[in-house]
C-alpha atoms as a PDB file:
ATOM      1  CA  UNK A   1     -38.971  92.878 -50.216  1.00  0.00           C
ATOM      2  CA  UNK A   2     -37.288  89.645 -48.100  1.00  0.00           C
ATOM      3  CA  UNK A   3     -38.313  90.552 -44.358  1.00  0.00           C
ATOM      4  CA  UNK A   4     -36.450  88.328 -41.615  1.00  0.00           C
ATOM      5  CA  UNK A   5     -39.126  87.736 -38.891  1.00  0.00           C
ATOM      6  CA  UNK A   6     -37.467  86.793 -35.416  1.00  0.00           C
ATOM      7  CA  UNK A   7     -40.661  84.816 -33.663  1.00  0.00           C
ATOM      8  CA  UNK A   8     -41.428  82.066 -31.395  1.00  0.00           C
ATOM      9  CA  UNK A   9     -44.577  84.723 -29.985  1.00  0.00           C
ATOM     10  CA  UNK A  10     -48.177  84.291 -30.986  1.00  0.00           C
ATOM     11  CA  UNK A  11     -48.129  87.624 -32.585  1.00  0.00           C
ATOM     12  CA  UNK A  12     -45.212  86.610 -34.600  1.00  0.00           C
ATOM     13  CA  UNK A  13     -47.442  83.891 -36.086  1.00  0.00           C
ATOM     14  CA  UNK A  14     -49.620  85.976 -36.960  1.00  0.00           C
ATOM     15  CA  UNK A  15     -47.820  88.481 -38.875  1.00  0.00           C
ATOM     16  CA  UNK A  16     -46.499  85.645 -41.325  1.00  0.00           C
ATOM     17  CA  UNK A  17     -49.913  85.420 -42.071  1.00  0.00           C
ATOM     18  CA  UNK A  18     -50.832  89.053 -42.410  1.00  0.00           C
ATOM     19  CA  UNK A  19     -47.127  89.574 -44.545  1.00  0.00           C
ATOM     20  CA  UNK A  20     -47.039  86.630 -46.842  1.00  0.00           C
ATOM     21  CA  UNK A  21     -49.024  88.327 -49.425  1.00  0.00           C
ATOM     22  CA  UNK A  22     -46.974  91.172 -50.021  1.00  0.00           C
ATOM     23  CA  UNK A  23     -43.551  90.139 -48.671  1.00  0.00           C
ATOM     24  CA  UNK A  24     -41.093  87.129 -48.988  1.00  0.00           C
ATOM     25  CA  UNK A  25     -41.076  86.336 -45.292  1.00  0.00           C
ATOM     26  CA  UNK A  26     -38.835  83.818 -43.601  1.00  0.00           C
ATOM     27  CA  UNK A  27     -39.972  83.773 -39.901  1.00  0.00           C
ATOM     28  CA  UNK A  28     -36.508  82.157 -37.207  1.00  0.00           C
ATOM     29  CA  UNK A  29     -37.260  80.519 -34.255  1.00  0.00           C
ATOM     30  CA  UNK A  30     -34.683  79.744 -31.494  1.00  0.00           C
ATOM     31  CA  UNK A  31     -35.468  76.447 -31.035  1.00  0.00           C
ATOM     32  CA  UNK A  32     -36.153  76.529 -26.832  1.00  0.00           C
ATOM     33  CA  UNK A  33     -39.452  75.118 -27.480  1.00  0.00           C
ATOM     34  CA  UNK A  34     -39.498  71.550 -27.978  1.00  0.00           C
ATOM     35  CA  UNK A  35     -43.169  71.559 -29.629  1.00  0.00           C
ATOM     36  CA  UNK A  36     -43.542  74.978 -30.854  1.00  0.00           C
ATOM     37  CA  UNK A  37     -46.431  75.937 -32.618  1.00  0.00           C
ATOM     38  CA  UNK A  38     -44.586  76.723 -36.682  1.00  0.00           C
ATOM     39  CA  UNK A  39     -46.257  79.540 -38.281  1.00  0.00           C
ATOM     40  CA  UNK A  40     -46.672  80.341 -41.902  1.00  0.00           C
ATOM     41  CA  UNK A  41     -44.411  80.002 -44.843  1.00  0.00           C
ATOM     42  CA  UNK A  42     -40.438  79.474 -45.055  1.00  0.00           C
ATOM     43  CA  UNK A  43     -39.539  78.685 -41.188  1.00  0.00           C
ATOM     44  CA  UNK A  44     -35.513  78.498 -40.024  1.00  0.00           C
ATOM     45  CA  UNK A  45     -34.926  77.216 -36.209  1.00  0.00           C
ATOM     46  CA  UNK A  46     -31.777  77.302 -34.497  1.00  0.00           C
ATOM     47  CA  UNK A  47     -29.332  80.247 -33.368  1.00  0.00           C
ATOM     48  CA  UNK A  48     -27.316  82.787 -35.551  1.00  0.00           C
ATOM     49  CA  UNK A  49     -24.184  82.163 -33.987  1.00  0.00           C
ATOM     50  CA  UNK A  50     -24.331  85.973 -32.291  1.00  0.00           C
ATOM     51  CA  UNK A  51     -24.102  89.115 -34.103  1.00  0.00           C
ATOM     52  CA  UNK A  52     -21.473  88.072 -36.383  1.00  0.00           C
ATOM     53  CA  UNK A  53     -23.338  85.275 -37.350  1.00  0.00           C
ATOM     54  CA  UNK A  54     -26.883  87.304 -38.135  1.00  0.00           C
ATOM     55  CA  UNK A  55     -24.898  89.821 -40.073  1.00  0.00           C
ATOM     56  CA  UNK A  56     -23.026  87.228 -42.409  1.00  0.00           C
ATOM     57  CA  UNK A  57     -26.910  85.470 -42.603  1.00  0.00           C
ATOM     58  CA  UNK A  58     -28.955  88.843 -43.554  1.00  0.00           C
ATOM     59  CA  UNK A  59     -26.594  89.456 -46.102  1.00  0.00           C
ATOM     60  CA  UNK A  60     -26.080  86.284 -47.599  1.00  0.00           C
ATOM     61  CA  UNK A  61     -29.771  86.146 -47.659  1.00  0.00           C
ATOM     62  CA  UNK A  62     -29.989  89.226 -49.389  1.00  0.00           C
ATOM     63  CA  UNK A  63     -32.707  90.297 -46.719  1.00  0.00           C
ATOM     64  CA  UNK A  64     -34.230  93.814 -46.561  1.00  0.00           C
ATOM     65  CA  UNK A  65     -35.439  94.568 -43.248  1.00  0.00           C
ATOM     66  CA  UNK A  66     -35.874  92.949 -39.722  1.00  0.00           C
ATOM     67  CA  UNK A  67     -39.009  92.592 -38.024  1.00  0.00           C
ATOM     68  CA  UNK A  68     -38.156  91.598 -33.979  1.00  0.00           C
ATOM     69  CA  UNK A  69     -41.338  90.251 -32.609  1.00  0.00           C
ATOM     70  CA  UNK A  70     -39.574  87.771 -30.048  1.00  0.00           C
ATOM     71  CA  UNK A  71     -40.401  87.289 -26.069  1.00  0.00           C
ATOM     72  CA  UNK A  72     -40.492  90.755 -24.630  1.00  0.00           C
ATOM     73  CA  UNK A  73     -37.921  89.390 -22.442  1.00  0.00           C
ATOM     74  CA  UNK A  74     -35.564  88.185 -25.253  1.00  0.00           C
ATOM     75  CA  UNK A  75     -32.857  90.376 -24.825  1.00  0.00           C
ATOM     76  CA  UNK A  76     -29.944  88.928 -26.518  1.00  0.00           C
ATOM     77  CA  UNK A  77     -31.565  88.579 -29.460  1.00  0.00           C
ATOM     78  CA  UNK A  78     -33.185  91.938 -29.794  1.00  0.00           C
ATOM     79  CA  UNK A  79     -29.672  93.413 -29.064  1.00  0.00           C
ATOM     80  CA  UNK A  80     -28.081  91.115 -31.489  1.00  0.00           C
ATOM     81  CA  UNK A  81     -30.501  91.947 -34.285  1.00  0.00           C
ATOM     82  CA  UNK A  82     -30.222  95.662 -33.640  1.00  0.00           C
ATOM     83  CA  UNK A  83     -26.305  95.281 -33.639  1.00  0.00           C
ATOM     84  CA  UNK A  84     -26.169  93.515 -36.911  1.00  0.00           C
ATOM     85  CA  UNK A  85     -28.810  95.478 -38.766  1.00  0.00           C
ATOM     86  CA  UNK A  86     -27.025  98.949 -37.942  1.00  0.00           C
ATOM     87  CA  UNK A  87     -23.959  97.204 -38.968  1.00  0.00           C
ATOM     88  CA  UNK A  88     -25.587  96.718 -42.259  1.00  0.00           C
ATOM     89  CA  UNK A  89     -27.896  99.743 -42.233  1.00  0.00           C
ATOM     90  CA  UNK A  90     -30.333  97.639 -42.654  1.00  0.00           C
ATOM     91  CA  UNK A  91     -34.187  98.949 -41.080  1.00  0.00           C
ATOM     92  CA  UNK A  92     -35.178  96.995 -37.940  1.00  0.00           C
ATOM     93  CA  UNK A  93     -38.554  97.237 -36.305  1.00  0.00           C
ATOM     94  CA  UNK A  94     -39.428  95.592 -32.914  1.00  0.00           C
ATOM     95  CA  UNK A  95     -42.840  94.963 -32.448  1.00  0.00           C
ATOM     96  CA  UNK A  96     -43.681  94.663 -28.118  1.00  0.00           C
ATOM     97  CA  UNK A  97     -47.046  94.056 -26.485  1.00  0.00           C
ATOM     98  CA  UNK A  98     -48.115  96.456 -24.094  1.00  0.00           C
ATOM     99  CA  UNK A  99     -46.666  95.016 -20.414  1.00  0.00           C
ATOM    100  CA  UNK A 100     -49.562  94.324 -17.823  1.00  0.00           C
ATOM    101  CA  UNK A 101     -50.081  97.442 -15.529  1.00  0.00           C
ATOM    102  CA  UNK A 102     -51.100  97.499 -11.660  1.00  0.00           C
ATOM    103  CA  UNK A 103     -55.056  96.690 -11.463  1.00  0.00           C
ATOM    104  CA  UNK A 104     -56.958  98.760  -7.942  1.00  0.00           C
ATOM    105  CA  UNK A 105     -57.156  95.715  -5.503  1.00  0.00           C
ATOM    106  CA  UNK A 106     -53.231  94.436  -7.117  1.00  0.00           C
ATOM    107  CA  UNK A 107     -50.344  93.346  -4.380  1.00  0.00           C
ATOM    108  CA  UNK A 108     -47.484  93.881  -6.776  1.00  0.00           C
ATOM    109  CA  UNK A 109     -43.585  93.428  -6.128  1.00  0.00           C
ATOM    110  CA  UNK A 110     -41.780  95.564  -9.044  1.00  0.00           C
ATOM    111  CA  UNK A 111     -38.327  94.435  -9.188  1.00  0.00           C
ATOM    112  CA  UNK A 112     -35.860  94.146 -12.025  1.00  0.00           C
ATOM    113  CA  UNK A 113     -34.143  90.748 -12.387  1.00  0.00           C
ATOM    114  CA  UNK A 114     -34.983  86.922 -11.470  1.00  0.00           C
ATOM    115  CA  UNK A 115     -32.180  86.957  -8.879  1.00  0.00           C
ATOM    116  CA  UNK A 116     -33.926  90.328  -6.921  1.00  0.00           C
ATOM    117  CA  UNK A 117     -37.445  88.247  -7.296  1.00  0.00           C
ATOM    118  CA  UNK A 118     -36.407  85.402  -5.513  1.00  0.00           C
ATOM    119  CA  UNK A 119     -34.496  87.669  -3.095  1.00  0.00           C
ATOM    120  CA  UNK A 120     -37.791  89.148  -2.038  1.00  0.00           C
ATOM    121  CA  UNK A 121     -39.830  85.788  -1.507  1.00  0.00           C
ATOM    122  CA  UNK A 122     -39.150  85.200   1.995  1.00  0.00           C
ATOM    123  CA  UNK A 123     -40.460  88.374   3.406  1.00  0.00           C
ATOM    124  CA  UNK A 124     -43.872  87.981   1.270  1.00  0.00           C
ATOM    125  CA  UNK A 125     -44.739  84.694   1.386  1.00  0.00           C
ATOM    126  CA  UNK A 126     -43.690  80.721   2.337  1.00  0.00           C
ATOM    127  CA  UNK A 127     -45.465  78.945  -0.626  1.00  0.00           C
ATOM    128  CA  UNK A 128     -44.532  80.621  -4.438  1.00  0.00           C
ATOM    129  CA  UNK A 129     -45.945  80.194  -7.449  1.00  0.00           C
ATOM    130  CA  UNK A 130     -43.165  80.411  -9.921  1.00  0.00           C
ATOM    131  CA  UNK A 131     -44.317  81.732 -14.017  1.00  0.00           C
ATOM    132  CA  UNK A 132     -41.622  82.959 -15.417  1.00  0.00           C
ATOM    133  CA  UNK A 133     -40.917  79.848 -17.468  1.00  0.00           C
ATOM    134  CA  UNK A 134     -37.757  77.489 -17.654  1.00  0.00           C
ATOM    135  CA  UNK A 135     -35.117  80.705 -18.376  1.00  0.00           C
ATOM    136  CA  UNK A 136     -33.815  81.739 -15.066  1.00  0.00           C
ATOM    137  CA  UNK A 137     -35.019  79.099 -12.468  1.00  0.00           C
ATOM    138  CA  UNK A 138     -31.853  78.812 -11.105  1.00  0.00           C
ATOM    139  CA  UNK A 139     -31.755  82.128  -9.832  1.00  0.00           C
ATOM    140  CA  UNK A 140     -34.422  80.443  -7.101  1.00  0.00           C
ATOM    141  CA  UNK A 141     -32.856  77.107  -5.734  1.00  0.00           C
ATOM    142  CA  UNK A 142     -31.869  78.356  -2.729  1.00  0.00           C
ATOM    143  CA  UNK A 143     -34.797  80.823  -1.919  1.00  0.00           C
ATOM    144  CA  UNK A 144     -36.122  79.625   0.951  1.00  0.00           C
ATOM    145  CA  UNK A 145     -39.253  79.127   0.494  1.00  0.00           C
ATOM    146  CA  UNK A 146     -41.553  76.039  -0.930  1.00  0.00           C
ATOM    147  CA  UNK A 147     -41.943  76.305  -4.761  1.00  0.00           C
ATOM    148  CA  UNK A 148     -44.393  75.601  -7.607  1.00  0.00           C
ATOM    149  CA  UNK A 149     -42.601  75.871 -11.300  1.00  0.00           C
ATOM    150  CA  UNK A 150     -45.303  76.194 -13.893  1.00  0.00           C
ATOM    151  CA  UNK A 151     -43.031  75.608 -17.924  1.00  0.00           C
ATOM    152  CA  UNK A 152     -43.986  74.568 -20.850  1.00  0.00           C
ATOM    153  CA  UNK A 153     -40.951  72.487 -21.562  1.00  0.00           C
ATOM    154  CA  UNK A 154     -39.092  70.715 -18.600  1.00  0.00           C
ATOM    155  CA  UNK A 155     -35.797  72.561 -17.630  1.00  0.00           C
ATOM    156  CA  UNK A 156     -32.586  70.743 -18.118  1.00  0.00           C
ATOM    157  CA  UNK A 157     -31.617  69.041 -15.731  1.00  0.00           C
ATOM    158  CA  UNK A 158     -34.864  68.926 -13.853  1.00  0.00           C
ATOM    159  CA  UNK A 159     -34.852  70.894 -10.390  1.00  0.00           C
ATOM    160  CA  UNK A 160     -35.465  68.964  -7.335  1.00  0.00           C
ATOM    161  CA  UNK A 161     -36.076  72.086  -5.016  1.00  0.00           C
ATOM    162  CA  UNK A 162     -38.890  72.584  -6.796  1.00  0.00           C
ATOM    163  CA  UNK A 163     -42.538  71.070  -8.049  1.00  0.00           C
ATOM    164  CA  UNK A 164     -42.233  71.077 -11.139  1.00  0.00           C
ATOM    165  CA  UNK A 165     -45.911  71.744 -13.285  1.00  0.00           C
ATOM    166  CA  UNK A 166     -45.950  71.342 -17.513  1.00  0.00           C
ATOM    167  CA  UNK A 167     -48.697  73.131 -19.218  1.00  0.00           C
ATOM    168  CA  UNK A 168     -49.122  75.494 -21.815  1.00  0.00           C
ATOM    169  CA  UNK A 169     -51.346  78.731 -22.032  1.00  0.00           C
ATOM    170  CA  UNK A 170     -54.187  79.645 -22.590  1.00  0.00           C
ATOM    171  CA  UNK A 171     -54.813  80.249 -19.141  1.00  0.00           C
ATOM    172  CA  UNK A 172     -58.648  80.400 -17.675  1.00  0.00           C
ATOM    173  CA  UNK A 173     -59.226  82.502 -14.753  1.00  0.00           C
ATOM    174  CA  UNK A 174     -61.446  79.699 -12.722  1.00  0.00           C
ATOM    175  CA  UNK A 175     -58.235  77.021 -13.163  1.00  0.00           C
ATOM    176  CA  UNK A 176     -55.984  79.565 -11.872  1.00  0.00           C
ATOM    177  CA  UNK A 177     -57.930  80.161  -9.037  1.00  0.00           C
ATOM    178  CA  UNK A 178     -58.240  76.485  -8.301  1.00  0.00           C
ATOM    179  CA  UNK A 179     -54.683  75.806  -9.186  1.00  0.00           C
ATOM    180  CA  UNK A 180     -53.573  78.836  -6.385  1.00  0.00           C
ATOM    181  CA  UNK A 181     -55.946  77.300  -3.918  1.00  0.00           C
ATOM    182  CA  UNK A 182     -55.113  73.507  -4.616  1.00  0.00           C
ATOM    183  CA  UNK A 183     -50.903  74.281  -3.669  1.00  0.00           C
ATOM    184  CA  UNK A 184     -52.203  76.586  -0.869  1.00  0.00           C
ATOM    185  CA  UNK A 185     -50.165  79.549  -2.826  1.00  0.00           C
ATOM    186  CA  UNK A 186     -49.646  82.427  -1.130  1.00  0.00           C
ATOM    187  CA  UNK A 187     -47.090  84.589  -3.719  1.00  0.00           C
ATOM    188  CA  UNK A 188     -46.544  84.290  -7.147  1.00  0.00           C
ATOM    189  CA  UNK A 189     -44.212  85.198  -9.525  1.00  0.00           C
ATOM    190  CA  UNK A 190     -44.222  86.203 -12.901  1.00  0.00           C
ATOM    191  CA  UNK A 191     -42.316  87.947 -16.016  1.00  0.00           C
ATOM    192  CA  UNK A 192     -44.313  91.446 -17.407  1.00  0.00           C
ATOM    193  CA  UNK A 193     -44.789  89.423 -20.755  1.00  0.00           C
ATOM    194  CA  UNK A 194     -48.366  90.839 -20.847  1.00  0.00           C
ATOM    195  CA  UNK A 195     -50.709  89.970 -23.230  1.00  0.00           C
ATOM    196  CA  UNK A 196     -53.899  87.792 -22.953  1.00  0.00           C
ATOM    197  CA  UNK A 197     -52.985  84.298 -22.764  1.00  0.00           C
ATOM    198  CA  UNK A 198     -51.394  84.364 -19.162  1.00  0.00           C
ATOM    199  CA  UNK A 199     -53.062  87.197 -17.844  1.00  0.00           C
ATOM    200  CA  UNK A 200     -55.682  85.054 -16.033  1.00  0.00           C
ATOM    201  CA  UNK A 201     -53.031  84.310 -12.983  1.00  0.00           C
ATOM    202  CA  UNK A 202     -53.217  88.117 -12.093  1.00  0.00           C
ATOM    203  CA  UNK A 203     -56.660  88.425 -11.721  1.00  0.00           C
ATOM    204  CA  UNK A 204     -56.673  84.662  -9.520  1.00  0.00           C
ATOM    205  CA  UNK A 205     -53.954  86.410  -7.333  1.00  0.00           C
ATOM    206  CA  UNK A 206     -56.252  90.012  -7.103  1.00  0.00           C
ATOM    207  CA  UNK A 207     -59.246  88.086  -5.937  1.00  0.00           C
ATOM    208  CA  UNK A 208     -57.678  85.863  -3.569  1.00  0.00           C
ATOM    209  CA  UNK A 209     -55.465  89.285  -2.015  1.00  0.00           C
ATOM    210  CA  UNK A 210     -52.123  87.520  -3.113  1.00  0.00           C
ATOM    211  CA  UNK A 211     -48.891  89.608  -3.425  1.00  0.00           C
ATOM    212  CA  UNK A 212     -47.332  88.987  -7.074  1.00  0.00           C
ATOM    213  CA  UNK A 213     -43.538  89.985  -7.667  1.00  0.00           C
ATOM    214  CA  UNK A 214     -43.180  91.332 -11.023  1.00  0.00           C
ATOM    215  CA  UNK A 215     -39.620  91.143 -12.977  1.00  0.00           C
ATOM    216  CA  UNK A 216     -40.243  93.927 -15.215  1.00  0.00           C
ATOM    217  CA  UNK A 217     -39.147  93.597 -18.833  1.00  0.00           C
ATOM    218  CA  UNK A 218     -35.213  94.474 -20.015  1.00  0.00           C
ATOM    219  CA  UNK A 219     -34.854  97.956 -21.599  1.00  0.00           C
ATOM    220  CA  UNK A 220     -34.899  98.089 -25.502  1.00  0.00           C
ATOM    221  CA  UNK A 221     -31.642  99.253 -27.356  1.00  0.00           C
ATOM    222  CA  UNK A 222     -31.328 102.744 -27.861  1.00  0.00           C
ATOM    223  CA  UNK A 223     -33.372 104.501 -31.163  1.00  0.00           C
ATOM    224  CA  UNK A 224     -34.775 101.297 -32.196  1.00  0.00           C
ATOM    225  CA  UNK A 225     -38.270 101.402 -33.832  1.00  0.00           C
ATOM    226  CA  UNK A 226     -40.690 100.210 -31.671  1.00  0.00           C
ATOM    227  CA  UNK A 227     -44.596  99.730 -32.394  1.00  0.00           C
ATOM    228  CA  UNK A 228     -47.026  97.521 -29.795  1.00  0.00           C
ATOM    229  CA  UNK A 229     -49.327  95.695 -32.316  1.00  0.00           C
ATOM    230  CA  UNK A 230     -48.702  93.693 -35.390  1.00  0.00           C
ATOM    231  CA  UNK A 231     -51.541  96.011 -37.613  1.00  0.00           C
ATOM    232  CA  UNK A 232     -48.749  98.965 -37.658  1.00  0.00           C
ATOM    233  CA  UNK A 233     -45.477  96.388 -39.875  1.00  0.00           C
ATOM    234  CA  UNK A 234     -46.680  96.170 -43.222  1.00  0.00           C
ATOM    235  CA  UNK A 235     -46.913 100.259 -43.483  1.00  0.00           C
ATOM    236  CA  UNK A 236     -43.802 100.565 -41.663  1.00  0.00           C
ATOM    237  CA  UNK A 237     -42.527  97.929 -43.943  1.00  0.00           C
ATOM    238  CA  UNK A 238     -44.020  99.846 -46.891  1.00  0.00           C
ATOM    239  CA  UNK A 239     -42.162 103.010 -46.105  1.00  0.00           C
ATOM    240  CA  UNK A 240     -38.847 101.159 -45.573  1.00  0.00           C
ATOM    241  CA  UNK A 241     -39.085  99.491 -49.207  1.00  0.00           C
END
């Protein structure tokens, strides 16, 4: 069975790994990270071309089934694979984390797109902490407010309205605390990517009584299959030989 695995996420990596033994795996990455970390087996970088061009690939790579573990917020590409795969009738699984949920003692924001987040700044704070990553920055230029960009890859061009921090996770709680206190932060902002490896900042804002605005994730695409840990693909892989 030839499984197409959409990646670029640590658990992505780590189903090539877990799959390679009983499935012909090639795992895609996008490409947006200039040093990403290449997991297991046959590896293809670079975008389809949209869902015309991820049909025409899935079938002239005779593939069998998708498996979706991108960015929880990688919408374009979960609707494009869901597009072309029930163009094909082809099975589809996307595999999400759990999101992080509201701790007692948490200041959170909830609001539903970069553009509403940076909207809200002024009234909560006058020094932000911005982790949401290089996608969407724009939407804050002309905020208001001072501003602390944490990436992994500088943004292109480089923003001047902002301080601009490169680092990549994992995150310990004791830096983030000393990082919040060193920029005098008082609100931060971050993505519901949940998971473990950037967690840290939302305990460093709890304990220091910060208010955090949280851009909840995009929805998924209607009757896709969805399961929330990499153990449950090779059975659901099994039963869609």
């Amino acid at each position: 069975m030839k499984v197409l695995l959409l990646g670029g996420t640590g658990e992505a990596r780590r189903l090539a790994e877990l799959l390679a033994d009983d499935f012909e795996v090639v795992s895609s990455l996008a490409g947006r990270t200039v040093d990403a970390q290449l997991p297991a087996g046959a590896v293809r970088q670079g975008g389809f071309g949209g869902v015309e061009g991820l049909t025409d690939w899935l079938t002239a790579n005779a593939v069998d089934a998708v498996v979706d573990a991108t960015h929880p917020f990688a919408a374009t590409m979960t609707a494009h694979a869901a597009a072309a795969t029930s163009a094909l009738g082809m099975p589809l699984l996307v595999v999400r984390r759990p999101g992080w949920h509201e701790q007692p003692g948490d200041r959170w924001v909830r609001v539903g797109s970069a553009e509403e987040a940076a909207g809200a700044l002024p009234s909560l704070g006058s020094r932000a902490f911005l982790t949401i990553g290089r996608q969407g920055l724009d939407a804050f230029a002309a905020a208001g407010v001072w501003m602390l960009a944490r990436c992994v890859d500088p943004p292109s061009p480089v923003p001047s309205w902002c301080e601009l921090l490169l680092d990549r996770g994992p995150y310990e709680l004791a830096g983030e605390v000393e990082l919040l206190r060193k920029w005098q932060i008082d609100v931060l902002v971050t993505k519901n990517s949940g998971g473990d490896m950037t967690s840290a900042k939302l305990t460093a804002a709890r304990e220091l009584g910060l208010p955090v605005v949280v851009i909840d994730r995009p929805p998924l695409p209607a009757g896709v299959d969805v399961v929330d840990g990499v153990d449950q693909v090779a059975q659901w892989l099994r039963e869609h030989r």
